[in-house]
Protein backbone atom coordinates (compact mmCIF):
# COMPACT_ATOMS: atom_id res chain seq x y z
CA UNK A 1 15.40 10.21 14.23
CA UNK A 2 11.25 10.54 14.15
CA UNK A 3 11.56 8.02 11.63
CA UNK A 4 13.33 5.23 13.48
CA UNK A 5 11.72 5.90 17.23
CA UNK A 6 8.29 6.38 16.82
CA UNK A 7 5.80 3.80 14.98
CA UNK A 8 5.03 4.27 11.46
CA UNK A 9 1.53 6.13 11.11
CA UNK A 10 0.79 3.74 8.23
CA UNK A 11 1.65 0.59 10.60
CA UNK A 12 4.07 -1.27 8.87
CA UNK A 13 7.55 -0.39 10.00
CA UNK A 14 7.72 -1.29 14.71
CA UNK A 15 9.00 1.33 16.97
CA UNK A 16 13.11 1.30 16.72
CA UNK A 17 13.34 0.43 12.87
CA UNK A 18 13.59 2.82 10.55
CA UNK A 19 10.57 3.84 8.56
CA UNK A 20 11.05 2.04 4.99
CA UNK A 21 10.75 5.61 3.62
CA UNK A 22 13.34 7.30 5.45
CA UNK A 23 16.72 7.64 3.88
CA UNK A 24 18.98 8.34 6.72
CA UNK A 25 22.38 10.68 5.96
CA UNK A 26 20.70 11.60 2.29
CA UNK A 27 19.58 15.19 1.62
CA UNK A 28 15.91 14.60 1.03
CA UNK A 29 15.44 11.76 4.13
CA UNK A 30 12.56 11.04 3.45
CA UNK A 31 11.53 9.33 0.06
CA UNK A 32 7.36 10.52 0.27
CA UNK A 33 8.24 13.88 1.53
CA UNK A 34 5.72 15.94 -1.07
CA UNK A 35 3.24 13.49 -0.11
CA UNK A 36 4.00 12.09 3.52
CA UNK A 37 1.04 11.49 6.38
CA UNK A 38 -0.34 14.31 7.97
CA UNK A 39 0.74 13.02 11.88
CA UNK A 40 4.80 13.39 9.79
CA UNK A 41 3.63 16.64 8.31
CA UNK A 42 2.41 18.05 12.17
CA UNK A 43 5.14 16.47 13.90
CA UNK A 44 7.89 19.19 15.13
CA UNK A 45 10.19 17.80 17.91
CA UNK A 46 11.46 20.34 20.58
CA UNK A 47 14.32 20.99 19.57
CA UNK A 48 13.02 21.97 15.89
CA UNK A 49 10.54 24.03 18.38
CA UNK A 50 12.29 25.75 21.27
CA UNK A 51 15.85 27.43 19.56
CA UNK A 52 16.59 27.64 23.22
CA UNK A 53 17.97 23.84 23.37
CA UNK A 54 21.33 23.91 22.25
CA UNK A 55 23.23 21.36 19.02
CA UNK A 56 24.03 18.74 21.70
CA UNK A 57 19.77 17.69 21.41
CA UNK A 58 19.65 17.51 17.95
CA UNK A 59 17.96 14.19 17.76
CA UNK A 60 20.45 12.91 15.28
CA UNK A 61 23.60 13.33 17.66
CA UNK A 62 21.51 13.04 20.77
CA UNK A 63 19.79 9.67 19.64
CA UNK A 64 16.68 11.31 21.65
CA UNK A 65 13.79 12.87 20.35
CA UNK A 66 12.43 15.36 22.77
CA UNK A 67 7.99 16.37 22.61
CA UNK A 68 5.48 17.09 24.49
CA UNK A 69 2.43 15.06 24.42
CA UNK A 70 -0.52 17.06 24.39
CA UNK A 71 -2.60 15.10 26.95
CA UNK A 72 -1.13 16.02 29.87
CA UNK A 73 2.11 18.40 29.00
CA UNK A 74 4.47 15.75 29.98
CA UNK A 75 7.80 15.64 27.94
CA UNK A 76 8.45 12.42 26.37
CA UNK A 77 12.10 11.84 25.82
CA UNK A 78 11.75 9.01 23.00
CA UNK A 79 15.63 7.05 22.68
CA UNK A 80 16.78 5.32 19.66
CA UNK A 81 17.25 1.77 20.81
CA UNK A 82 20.15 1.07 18.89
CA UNK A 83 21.69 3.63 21.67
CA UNK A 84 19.51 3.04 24.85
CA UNK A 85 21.87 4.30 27.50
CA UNK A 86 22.05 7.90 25.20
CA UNK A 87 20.17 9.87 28.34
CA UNK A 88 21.86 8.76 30.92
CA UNK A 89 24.95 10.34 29.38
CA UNK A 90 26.16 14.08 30.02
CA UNK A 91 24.51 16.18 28.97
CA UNK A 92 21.54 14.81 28.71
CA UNK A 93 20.46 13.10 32.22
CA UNK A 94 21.31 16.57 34.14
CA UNK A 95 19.61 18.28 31.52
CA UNK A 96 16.33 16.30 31.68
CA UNK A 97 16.50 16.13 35.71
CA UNK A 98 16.94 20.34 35.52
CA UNK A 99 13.35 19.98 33.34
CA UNK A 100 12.29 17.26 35.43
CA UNK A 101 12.71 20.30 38.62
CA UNK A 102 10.88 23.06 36.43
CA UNK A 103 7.74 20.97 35.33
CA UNK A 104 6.87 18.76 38.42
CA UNK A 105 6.82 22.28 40.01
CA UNK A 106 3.57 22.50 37.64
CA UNK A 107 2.61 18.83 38.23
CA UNK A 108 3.66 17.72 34.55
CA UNK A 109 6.62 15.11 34.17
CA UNK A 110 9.84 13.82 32.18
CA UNK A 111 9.68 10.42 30.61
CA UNK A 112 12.06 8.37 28.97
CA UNK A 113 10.94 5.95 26.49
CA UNK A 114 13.12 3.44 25.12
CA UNK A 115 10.94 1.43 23.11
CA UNK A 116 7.88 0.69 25.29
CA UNK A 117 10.06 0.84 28.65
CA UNK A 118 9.48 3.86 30.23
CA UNK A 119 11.58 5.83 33.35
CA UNK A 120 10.15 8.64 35.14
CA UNK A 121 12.59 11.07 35.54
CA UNK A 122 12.14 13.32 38.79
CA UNK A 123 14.71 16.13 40.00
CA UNK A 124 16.85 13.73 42.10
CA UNK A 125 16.22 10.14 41.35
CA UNK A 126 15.47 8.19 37.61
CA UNK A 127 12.03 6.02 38.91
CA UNK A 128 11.61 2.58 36.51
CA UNK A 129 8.16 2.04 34.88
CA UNK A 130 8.61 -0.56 33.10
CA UNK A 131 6.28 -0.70 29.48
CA UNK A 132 4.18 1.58 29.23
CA UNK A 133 2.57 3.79 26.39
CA UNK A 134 2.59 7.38 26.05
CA UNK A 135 -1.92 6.97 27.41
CA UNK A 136 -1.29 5.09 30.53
CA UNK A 137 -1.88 6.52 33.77
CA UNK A 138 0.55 6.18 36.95
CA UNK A 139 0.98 8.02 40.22
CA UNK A 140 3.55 8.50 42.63
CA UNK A 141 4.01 6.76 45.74
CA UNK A 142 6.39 8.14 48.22
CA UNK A 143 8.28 6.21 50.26
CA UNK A 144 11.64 6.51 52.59
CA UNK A 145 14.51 4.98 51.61
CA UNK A 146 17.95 4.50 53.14
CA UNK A 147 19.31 7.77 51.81
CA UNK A 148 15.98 9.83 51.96
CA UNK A 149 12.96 9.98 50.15
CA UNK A 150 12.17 8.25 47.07
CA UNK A 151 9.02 7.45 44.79
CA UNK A 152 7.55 4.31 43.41
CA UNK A 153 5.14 4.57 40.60
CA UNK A 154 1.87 2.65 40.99
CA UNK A 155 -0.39 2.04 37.88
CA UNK A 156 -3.40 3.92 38.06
């Protein structure tokens, strides 16, 4: 699922196509394996990472590819688009809200990327970003709604 929701590193396959290499469903996916780019050779998703996260992630039956981007610790949630709604099925939203809980806690976030739209996802509410990529900078703005408090993210 790397293949198909991130960009290409050699540029010439867009976010939510396959990479022309990949060979989805065969036994060796990928068709330059022995001599693939180093950012495909250092790429581990999280649930290759953490044997904590149980079968239900695995990106190929989740459609979601789960990191975390070195920059900031955030974890970046990256959807196939040919299944956009994917996180916001069970068990997947409740599961990334119960993360959402555990990082904010340590000032680091959950964000869903489908394609370049991103959604900040916070403990008790899913905030809209709108595009975005994984470098740009935002910041919460509280506000109070009719059922409590909620957030809007400002640009920063």
């Amino acid at each position: 699922m790397c293949c198909k929701v991130f960009r290409s590193p050699t540029g010439d396959t867009p976010t939510g196509a396959w990479c022309r290499h990949c060979r989805p469903g065969s036994e060796s996916a990928c068709a330059i394996y022995a001599t693939r780019p180093t950012q495909c050779r250092e790429f581990f998703c999280l649930w290759m990472r953490d044997p904590s996260l149980p079968e239900a992630w695995k990106p190929d039956r989740s459609h979601i590819v789960l990191s975390i981007f070195p920059a900031n610790g955030f974890l970046y949630a990256q959807v196939d688009p040919s299944a956009p709604q994917a996180w916001r099925k069970a068990p997947y939203f409740d599961d990334l809200r119960r993360l959402a809980k555990r990082l904010n806690e340590r000032n680091r976030h959950v964000i869903v990327f489908v394609g370049e739209v991103a959604t900040l996802i916070l403990p008790e509410d899913a905030v809209p970003l709108g595009k975005m990529t994984a470098e740009d900078n935002f910041r919460l703005q509280p506000a109070f709604g009719p059922n409590g408090p909620t957030y809007k993210a400002v640009r920063a």
